[in-house]
N, C-alpha and C. Protein backbone atom coordinates (compact mmCIF):
# COMPACT_ATOMS: atom_id res chain seq x y z
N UNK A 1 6.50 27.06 -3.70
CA UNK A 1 5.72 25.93 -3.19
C UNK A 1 5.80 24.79 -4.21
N UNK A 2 6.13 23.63 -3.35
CA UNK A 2 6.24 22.61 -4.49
C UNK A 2 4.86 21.83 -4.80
N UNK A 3 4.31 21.57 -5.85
CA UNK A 3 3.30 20.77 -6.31
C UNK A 3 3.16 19.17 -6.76
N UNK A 4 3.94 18.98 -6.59
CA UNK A 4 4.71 17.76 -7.45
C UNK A 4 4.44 16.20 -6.19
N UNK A 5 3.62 15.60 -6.80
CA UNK A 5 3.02 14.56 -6.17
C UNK A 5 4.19 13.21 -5.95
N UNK A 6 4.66 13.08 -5.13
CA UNK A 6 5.34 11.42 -5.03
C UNK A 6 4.69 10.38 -4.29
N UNK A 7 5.00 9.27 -4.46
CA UNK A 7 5.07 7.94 -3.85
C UNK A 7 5.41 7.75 -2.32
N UNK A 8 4.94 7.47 -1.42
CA UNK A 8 5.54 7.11 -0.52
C UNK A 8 5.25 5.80 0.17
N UNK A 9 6.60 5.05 0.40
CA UNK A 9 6.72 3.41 0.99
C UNK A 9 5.95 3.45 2.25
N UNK A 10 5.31 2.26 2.06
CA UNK A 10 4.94 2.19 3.22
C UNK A 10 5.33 0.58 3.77
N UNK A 11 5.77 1.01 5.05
CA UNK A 11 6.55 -0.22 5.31
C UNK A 11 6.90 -0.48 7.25
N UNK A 12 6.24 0.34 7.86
CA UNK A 12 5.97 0.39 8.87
C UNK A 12 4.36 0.20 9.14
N UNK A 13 4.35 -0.77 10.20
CA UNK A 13 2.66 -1.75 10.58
C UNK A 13 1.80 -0.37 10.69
N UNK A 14 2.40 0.77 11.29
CA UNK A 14 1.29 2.26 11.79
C UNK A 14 1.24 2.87 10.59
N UNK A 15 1.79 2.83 9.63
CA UNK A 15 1.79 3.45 8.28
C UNK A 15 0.98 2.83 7.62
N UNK A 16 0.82 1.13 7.64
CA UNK A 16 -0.55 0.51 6.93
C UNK A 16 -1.56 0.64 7.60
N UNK A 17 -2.04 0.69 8.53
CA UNK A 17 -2.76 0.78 9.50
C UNK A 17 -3.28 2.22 9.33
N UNK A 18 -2.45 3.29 9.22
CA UNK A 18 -2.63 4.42 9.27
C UNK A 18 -3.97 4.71 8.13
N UNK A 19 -3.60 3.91 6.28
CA UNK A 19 -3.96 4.24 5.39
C UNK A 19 -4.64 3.29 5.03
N UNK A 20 -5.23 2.41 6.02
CA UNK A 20 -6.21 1.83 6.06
C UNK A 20 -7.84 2.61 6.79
N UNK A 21 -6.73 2.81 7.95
CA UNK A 21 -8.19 3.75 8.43
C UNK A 21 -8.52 4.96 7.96
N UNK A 22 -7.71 5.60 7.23
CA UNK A 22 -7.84 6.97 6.52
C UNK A 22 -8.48 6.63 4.95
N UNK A 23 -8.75 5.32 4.31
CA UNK A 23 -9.21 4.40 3.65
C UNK A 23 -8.20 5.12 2.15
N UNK A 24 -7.11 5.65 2.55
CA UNK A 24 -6.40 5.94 0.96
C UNK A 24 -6.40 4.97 0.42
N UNK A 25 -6.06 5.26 -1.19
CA UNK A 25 -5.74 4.45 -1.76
C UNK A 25 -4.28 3.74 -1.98
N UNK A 26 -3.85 2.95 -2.23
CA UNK A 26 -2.41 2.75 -2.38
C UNK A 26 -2.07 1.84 -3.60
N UNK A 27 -1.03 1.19 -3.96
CA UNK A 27 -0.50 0.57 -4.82
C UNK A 27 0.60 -0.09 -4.57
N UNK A 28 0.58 -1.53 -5.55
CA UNK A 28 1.58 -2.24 -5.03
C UNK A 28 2.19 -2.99 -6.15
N UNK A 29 3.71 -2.62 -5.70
CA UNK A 29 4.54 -3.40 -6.51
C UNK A 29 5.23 -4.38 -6.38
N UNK A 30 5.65 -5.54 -7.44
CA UNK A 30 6.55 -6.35 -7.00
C UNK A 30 7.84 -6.11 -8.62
N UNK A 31 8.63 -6.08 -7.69
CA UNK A 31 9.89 -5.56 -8.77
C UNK A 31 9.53 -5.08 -9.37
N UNK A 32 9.42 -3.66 -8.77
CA UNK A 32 8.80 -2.23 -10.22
C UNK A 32 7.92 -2.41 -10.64
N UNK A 33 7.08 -3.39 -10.75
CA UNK A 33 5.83 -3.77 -11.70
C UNK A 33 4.46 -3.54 -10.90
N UNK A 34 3.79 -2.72 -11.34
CA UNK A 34 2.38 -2.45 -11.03
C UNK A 34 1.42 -3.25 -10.86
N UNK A 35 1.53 -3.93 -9.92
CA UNK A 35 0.43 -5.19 -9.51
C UNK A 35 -0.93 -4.91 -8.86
N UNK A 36 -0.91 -4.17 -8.39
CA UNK A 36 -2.68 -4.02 -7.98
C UNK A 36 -2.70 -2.21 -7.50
N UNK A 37 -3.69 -2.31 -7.07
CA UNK A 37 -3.59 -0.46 -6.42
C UNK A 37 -5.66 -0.40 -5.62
N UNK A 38 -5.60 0.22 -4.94
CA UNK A 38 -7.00 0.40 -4.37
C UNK A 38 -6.80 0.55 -2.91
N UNK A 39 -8.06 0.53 -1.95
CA UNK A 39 -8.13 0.82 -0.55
C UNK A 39 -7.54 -0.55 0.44
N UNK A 40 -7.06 -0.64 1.33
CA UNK A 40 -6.68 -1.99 2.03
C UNK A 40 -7.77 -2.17 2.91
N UNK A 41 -8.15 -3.51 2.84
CA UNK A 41 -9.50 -3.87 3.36
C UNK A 41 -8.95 -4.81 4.59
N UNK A 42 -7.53 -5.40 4.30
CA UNK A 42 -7.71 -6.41 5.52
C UNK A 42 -6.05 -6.37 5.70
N UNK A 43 -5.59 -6.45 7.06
CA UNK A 43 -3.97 -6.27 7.31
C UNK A 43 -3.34 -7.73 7.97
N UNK A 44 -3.22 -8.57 7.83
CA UNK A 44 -2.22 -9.40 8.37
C UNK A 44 -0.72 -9.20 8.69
N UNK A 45 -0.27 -10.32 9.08
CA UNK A 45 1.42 -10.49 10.02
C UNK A 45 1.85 -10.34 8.11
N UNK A 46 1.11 -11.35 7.43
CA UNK A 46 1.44 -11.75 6.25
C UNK A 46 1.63 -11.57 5.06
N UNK A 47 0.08 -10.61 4.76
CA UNK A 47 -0.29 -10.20 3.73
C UNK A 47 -1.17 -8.96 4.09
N UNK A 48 -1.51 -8.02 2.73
CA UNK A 48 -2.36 -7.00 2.83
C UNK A 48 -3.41 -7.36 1.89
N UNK A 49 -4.80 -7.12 2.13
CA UNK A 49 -5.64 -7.82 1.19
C UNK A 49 -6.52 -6.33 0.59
N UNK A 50 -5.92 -6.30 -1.01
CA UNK A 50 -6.84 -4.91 -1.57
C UNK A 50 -7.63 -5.23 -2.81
N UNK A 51 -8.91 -5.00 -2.91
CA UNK A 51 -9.74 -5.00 -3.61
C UNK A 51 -9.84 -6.94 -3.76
N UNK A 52 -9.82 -7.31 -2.76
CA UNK A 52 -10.92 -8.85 -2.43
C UNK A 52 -8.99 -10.09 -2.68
N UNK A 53 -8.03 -8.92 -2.51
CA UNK A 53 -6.34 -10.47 -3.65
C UNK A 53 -5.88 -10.07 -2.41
N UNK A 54 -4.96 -11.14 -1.83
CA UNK A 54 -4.05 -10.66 -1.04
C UNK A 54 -2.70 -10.88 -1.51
N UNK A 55 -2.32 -9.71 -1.23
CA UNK A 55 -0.35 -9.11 -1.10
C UNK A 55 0.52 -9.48 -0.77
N UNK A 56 1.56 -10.42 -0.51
CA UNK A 56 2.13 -10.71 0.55
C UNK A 56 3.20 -9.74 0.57
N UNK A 57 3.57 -9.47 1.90
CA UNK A 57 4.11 -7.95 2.44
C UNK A 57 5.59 -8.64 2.30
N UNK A 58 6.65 -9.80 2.40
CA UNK A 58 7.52 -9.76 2.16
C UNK A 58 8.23 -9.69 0.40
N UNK A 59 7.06 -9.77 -0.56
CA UNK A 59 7.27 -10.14 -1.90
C UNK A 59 7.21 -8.33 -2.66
N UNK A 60 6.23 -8.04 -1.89
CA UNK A 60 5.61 -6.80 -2.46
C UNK A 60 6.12 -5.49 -2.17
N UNK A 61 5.73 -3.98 -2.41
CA UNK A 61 6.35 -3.19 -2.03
C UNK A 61 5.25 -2.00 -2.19
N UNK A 62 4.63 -1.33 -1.32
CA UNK A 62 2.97 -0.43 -0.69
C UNK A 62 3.48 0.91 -0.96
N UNK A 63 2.70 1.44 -1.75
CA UNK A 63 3.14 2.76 -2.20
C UNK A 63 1.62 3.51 -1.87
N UNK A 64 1.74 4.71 -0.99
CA UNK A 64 0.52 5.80 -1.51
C UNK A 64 1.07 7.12 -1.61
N UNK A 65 0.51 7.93 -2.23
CA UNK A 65 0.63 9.41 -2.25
C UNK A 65 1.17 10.24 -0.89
N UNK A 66 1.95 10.76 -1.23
CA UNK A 66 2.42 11.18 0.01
C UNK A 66 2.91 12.71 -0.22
């Protein structure tokens, strides 16, 4: 049995949506770099808005536990 925790993209609208209503946490990068991480509070065409900043979904890249 494997134990070993990864990352998973999220990058499909039912996949944010998904881990919004399931209120995970997630994280977000822009070029590898660790830019924010927490619950998604608000979903736009545009942006994802976590912990009060918004994301913009073409710059960024949505990671949660998977």
């Amino acid at each position: 049995m494997r134990n070993k925790r990864f990352m998973k993209p999220l990058t499909a609208d039912v996949q944010l949506y998904t881990a919004k209503m399931d209120a995970k946490p997630i994280v977000i990068f822009i070029d590898q770099e660790l830019v924010g991480r927490g619950v998604i509070e608000r979903i736009t065409e545009d942006s994802i808005k976590v912990k009060g900043e918004y994301f913009m979904r073409g710059v960024c890249e949505f990671k949660c536990e998977g």
